[in-house]
Protein backbone atom coordinates (compact mmCIF):
# COMPACT_ATOMS: atom_id res chain seq x y z
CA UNK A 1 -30.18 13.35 -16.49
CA UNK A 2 -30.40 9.70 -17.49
CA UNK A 3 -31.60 7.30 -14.98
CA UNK A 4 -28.42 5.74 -13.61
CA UNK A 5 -27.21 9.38 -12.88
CA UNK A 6 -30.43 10.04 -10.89
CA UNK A 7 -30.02 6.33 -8.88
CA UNK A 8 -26.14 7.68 -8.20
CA UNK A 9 -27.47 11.00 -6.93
CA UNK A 10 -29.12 8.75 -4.56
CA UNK A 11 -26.46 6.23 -3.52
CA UNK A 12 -24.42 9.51 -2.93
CA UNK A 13 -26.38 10.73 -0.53
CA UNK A 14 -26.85 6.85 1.54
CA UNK A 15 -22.76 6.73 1.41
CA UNK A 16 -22.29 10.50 2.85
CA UNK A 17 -25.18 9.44 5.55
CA UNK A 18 -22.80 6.24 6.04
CA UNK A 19 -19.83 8.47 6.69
CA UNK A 20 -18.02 6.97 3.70
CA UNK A 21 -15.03 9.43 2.93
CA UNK A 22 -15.79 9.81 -0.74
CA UNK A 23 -19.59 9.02 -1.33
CA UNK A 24 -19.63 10.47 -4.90
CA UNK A 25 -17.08 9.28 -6.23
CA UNK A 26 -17.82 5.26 -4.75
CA UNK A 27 -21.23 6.05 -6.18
CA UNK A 28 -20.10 6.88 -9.52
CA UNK A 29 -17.28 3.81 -9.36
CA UNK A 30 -19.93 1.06 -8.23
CA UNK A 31 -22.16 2.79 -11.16
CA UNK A 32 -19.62 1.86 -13.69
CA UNK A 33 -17.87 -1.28 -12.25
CA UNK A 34 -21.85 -3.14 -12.33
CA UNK A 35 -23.00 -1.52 -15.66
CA UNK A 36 -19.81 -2.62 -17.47
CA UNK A 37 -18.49 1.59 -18.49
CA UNK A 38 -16.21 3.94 -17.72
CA UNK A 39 -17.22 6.44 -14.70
CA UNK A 40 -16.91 9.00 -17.35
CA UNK A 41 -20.03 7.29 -19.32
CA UNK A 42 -22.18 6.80 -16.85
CA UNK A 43 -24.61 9.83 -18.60
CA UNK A 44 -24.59 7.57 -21.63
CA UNK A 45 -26.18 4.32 -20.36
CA UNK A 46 -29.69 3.56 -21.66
CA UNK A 47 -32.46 3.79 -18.79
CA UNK A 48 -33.76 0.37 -20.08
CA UNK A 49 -30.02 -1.33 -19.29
CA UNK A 50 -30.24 0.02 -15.72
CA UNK A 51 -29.06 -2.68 -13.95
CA UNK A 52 -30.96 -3.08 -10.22
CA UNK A 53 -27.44 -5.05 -8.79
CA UNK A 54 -26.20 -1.61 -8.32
CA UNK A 55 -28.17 -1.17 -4.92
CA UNK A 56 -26.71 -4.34 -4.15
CA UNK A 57 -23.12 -3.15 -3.72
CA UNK A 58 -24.15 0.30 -2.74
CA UNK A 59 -25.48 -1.53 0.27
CA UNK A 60 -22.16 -3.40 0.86
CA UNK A 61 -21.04 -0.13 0.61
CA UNK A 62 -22.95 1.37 3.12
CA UNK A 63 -22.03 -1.32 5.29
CA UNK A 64 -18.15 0.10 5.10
CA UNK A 65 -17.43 -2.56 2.98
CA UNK A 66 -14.40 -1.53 1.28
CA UNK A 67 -14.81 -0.28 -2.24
CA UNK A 68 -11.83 -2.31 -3.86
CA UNK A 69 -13.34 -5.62 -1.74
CA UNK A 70 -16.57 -4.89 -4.14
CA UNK A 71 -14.93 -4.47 -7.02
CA UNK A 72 -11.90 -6.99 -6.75
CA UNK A 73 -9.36 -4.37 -7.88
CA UNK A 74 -7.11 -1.71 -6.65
CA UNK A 75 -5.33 1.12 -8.58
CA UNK A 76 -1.73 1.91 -7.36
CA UNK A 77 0.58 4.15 -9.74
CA UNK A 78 0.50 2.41 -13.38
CA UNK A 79 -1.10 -1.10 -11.94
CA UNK A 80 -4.16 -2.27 -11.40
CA UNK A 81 -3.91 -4.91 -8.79
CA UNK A 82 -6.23 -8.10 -7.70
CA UNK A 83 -7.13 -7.84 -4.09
CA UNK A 84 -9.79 -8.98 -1.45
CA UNK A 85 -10.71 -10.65 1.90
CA UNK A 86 -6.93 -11.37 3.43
CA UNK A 87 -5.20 -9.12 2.02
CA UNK A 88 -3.79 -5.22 2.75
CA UNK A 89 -5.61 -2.85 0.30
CA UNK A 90 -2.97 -0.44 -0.95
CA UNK A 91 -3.29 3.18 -0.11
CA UNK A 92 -2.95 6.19 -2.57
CA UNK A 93 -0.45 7.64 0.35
CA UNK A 94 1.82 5.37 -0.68
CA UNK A 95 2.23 6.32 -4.32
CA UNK A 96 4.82 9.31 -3.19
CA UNK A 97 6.61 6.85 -0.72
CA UNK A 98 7.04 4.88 -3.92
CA UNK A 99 7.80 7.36 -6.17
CA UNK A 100 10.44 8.73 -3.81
CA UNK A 101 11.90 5.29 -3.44
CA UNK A 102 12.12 5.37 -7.62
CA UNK A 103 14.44 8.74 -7.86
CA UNK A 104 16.50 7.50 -5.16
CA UNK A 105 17.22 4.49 -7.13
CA UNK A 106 17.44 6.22 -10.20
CA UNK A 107 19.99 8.61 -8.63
CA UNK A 108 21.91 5.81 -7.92
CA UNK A 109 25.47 5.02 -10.11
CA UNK A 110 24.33 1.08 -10.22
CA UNK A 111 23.18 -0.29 -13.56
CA UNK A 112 21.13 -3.33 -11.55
CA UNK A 113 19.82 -2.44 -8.71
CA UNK A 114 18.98 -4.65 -5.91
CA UNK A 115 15.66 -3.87 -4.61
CA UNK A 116 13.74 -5.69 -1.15
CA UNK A 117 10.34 -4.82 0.04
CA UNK A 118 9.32 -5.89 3.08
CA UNK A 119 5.57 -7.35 4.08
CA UNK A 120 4.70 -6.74 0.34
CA UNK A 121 0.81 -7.80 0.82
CA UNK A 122 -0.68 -7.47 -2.27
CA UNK A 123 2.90 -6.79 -4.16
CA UNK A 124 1.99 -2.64 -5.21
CA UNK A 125 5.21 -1.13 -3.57
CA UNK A 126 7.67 -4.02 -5.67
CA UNK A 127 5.49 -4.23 -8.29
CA UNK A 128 5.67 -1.03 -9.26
CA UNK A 129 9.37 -0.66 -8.55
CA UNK A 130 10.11 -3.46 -10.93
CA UNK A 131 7.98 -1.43 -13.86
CA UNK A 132 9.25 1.74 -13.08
CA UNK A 133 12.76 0.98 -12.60
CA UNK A 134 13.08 -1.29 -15.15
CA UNK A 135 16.55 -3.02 -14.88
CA UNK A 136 16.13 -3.52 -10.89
CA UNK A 137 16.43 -6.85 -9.48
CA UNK A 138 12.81 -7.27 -6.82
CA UNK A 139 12.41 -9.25 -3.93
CA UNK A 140 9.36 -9.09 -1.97
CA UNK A 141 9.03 -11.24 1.12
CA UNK A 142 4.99 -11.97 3.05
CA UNK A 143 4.70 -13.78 5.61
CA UNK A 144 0.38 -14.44 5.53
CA UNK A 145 -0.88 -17.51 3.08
CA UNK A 146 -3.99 -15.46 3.24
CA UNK A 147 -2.54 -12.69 1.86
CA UNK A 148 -0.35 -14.54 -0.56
CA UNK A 149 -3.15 -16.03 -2.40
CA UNK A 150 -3.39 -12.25 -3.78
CA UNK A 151 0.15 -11.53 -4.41
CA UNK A 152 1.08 -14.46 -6.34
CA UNK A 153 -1.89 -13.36 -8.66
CA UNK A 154 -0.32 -9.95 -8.86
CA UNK A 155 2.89 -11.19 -9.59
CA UNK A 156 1.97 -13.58 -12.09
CA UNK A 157 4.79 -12.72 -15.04
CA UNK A 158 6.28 -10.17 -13.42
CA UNK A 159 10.54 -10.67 -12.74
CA UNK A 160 9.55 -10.36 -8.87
CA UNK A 161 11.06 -13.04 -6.82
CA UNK A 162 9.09 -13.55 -4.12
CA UNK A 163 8.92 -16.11 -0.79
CA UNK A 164 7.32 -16.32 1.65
CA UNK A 165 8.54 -15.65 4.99
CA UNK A 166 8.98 -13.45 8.23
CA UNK A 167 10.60 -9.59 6.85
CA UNK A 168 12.55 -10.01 10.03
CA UNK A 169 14.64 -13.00 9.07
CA UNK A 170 13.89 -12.85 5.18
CA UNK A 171 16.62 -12.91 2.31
CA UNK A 172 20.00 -13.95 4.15
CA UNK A 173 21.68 -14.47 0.93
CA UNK A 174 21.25 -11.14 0.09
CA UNK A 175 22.99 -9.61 2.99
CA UNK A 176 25.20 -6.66 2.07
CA UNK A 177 24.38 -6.59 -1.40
CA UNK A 178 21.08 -4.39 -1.31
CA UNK A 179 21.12 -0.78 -2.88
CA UNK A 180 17.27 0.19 -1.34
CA UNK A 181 14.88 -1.47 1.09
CA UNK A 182 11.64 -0.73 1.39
CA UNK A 183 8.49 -1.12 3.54
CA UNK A 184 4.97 -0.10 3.82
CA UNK A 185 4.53 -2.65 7.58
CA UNK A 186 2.15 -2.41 10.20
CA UNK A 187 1.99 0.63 12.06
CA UNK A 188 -0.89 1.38 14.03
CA UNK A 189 -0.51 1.62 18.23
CA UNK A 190 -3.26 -0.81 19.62
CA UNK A 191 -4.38 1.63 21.49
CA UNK A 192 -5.63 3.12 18.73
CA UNK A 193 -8.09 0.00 17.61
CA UNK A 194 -11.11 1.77 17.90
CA UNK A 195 -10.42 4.91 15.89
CA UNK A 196 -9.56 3.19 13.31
CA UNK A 197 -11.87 3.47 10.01
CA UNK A 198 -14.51 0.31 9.67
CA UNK A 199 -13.00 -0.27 6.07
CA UNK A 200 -9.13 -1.15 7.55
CA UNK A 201 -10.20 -2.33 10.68
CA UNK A 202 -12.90 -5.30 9.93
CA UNK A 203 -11.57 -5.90 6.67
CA UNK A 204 -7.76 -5.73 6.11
CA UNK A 205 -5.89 -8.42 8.18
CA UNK A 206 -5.15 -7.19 11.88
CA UNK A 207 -1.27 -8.78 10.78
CA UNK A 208 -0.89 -5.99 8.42
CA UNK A 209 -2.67 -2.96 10.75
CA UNK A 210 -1.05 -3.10 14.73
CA UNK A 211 2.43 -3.17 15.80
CA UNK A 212 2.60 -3.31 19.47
CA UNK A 213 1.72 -0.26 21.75
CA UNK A 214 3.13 2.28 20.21
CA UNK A 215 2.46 1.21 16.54
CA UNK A 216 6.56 1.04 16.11
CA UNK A 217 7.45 -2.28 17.20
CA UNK A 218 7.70 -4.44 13.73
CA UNK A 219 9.39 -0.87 12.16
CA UNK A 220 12.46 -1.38 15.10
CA UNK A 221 13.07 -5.09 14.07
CA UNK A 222 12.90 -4.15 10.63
CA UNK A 223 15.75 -1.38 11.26
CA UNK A 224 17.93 -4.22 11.98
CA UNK A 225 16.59 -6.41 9.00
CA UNK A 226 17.47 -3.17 6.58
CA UNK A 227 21.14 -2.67 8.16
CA UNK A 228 21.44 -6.46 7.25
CA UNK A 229 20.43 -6.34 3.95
CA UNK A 230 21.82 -2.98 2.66
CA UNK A 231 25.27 -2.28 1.06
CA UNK A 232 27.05 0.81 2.75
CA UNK A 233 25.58 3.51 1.56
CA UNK A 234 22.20 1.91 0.60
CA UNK A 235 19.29 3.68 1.50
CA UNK A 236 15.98 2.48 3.37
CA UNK A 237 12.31 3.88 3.01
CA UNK A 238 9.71 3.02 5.95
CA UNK A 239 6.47 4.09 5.82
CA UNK A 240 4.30 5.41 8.90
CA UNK A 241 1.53 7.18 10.55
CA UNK A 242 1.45 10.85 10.16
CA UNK A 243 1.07 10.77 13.70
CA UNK A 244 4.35 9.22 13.62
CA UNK A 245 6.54 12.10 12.07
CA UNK A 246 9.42 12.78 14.03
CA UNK A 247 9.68 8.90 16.03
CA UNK A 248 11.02 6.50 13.13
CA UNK A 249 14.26 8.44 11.83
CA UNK A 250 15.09 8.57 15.89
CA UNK A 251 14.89 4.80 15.41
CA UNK A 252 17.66 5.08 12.05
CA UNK A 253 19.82 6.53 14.47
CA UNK A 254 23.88 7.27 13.78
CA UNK A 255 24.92 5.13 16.95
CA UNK A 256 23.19 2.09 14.64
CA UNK A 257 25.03 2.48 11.78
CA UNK A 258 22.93 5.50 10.16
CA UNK A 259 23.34 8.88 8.10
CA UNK A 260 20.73 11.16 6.96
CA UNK A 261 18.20 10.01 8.92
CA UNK A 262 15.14 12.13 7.86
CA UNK A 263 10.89 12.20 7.31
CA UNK A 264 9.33 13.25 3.88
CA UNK A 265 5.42 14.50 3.83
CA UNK A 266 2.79 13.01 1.41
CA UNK A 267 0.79 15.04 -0.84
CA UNK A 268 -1.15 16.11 1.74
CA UNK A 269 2.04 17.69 3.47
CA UNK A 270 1.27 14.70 6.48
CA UNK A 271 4.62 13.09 7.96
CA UNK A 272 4.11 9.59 5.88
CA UNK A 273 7.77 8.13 5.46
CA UNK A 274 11.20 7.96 7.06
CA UNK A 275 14.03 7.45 5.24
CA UNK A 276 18.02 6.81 5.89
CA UNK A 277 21.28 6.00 4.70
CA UNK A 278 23.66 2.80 6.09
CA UNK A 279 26.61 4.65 6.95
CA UNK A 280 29.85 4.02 5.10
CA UNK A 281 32.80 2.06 6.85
């Protein structure tokens, strides 16, 4: 064992002590992101290039910094994204609400399809709809300036159209024309502030954690915002707590214009998205 594989023993242990959810594998990613390597070559960095900086982040770690803060990048699907202070780090849960989004799209009979996603923080969920479904037409609306300052770096070159704006009230000129809305939006109750992991809750903007008591209040405007938007027999794809299973397709309901209301489980078989149908005329 070379040095820098002893040191990340070490910082293991501090992060588990810390109660960070993955200490060894933070430990091995700070390893590589200071020494300049791939976590997988960690074992072959010199003792002599050990650089001391990596106790440095290891104690912004520690502090519940969040990993992707220290590191100023996030993975999500096929991109690497730019993110920090200001703006919603993207969660690996939201990979399978994406890549159910992508088959429904794909099982569509359109040969452009019109694609919206709503509060689009640092751009992942259109992003990666715009690589993956590569004739679709994006929009992504954001309402923070904070947060903004990250997507626009995101989107730099990408065939995204984004504005900024309120997801409520956003695109009226596409009204009626949309084959799939999508949204990843606030969802947490604030009653729930305190239970909430150090890494979301003092980092990531409150705007893009809490929606009202019950954590559903943005998702019920947005309901309206996605009958708007969508073409009869569009579908829409809302994220949510997997405390939440059961309460958002209730909210898709057929009285409001809706079909096939249903939830789908992430790969950890948790409740994690609602999706449903505008009904036909």
């Amino acid at each position: 064992m070379n040095l820098l594989l002893a040191e990340v023993a070490q910082a293991t242990q501090r992060l588990a002590d810390a109660g960070v959810p993955s200490p060894r594998t933070d430990a091995e990613e700070l390893a590589a992101f200071v020494h300049g390597v791939k976590r997988g070559e960690l074992h072959a960095v010199k003792d002599s290039d050990f650089d001391a900086r990596y106790w440095e982040v290891i104690a912004r770690r520690e502090a519940r910094e969040p990993l992707q803060h220290i590191t100023g990048h996030a993975y999500f699907r096929y991109l690497e994204l730019q993110v920090g202070p200001g703006v919603f780090v993207p969660r690996p849960e939201t990979e399978s609400v994406v890549g159910w989004a992508i088959d429904a799209v794909r099982a569509m009979d359109v040969v452009e399809p019109c694609i919206v996603d709503l509060c689009t923080g640092s751009g992942a969920i259109a992003l990666a709809l715009a690589q993956e479904v590569p004739r679709s037409r994006v929009y992504a609306v954001e309402l923070s300036e904070d947060a903004l300052r990250w997507t626009r770096k995101n989107m730099e070159g990408s065939r995204v159209e984004l504005r900024q704006g309120n997801a409520l009230t956003a695109f009226p000129d596409l009204d009626g024309q949309v084959d799939l809305v999508i949204t990843n939006p606030p969802y947490i109750p604030l009653t729930e502030w305190e239970y909430v992991a150090p890494e979301a809750r003092d980092y990531d903007p409150q705007l893009a954690l809490f929606s009202g008591e019950d954590g559903l209040e943005l998702i019920r405007g947005l309901e309206r915002t996605a009958h708007r938007l969508l073409r009869p027999g569009g579908v829409v794809v809302v994220e949510h707590a997997d405390t939440q299973g059961g309460q958002v397709p209730w909210i898709f309901a057929e009285d409001r214009g809706w079909t096939d209301a249903a939830d789908h489980p992430d790969l950890n078989n948790r409740p994690r998205f609602a999706t449903a149908r505008k009904a036909l005329p």
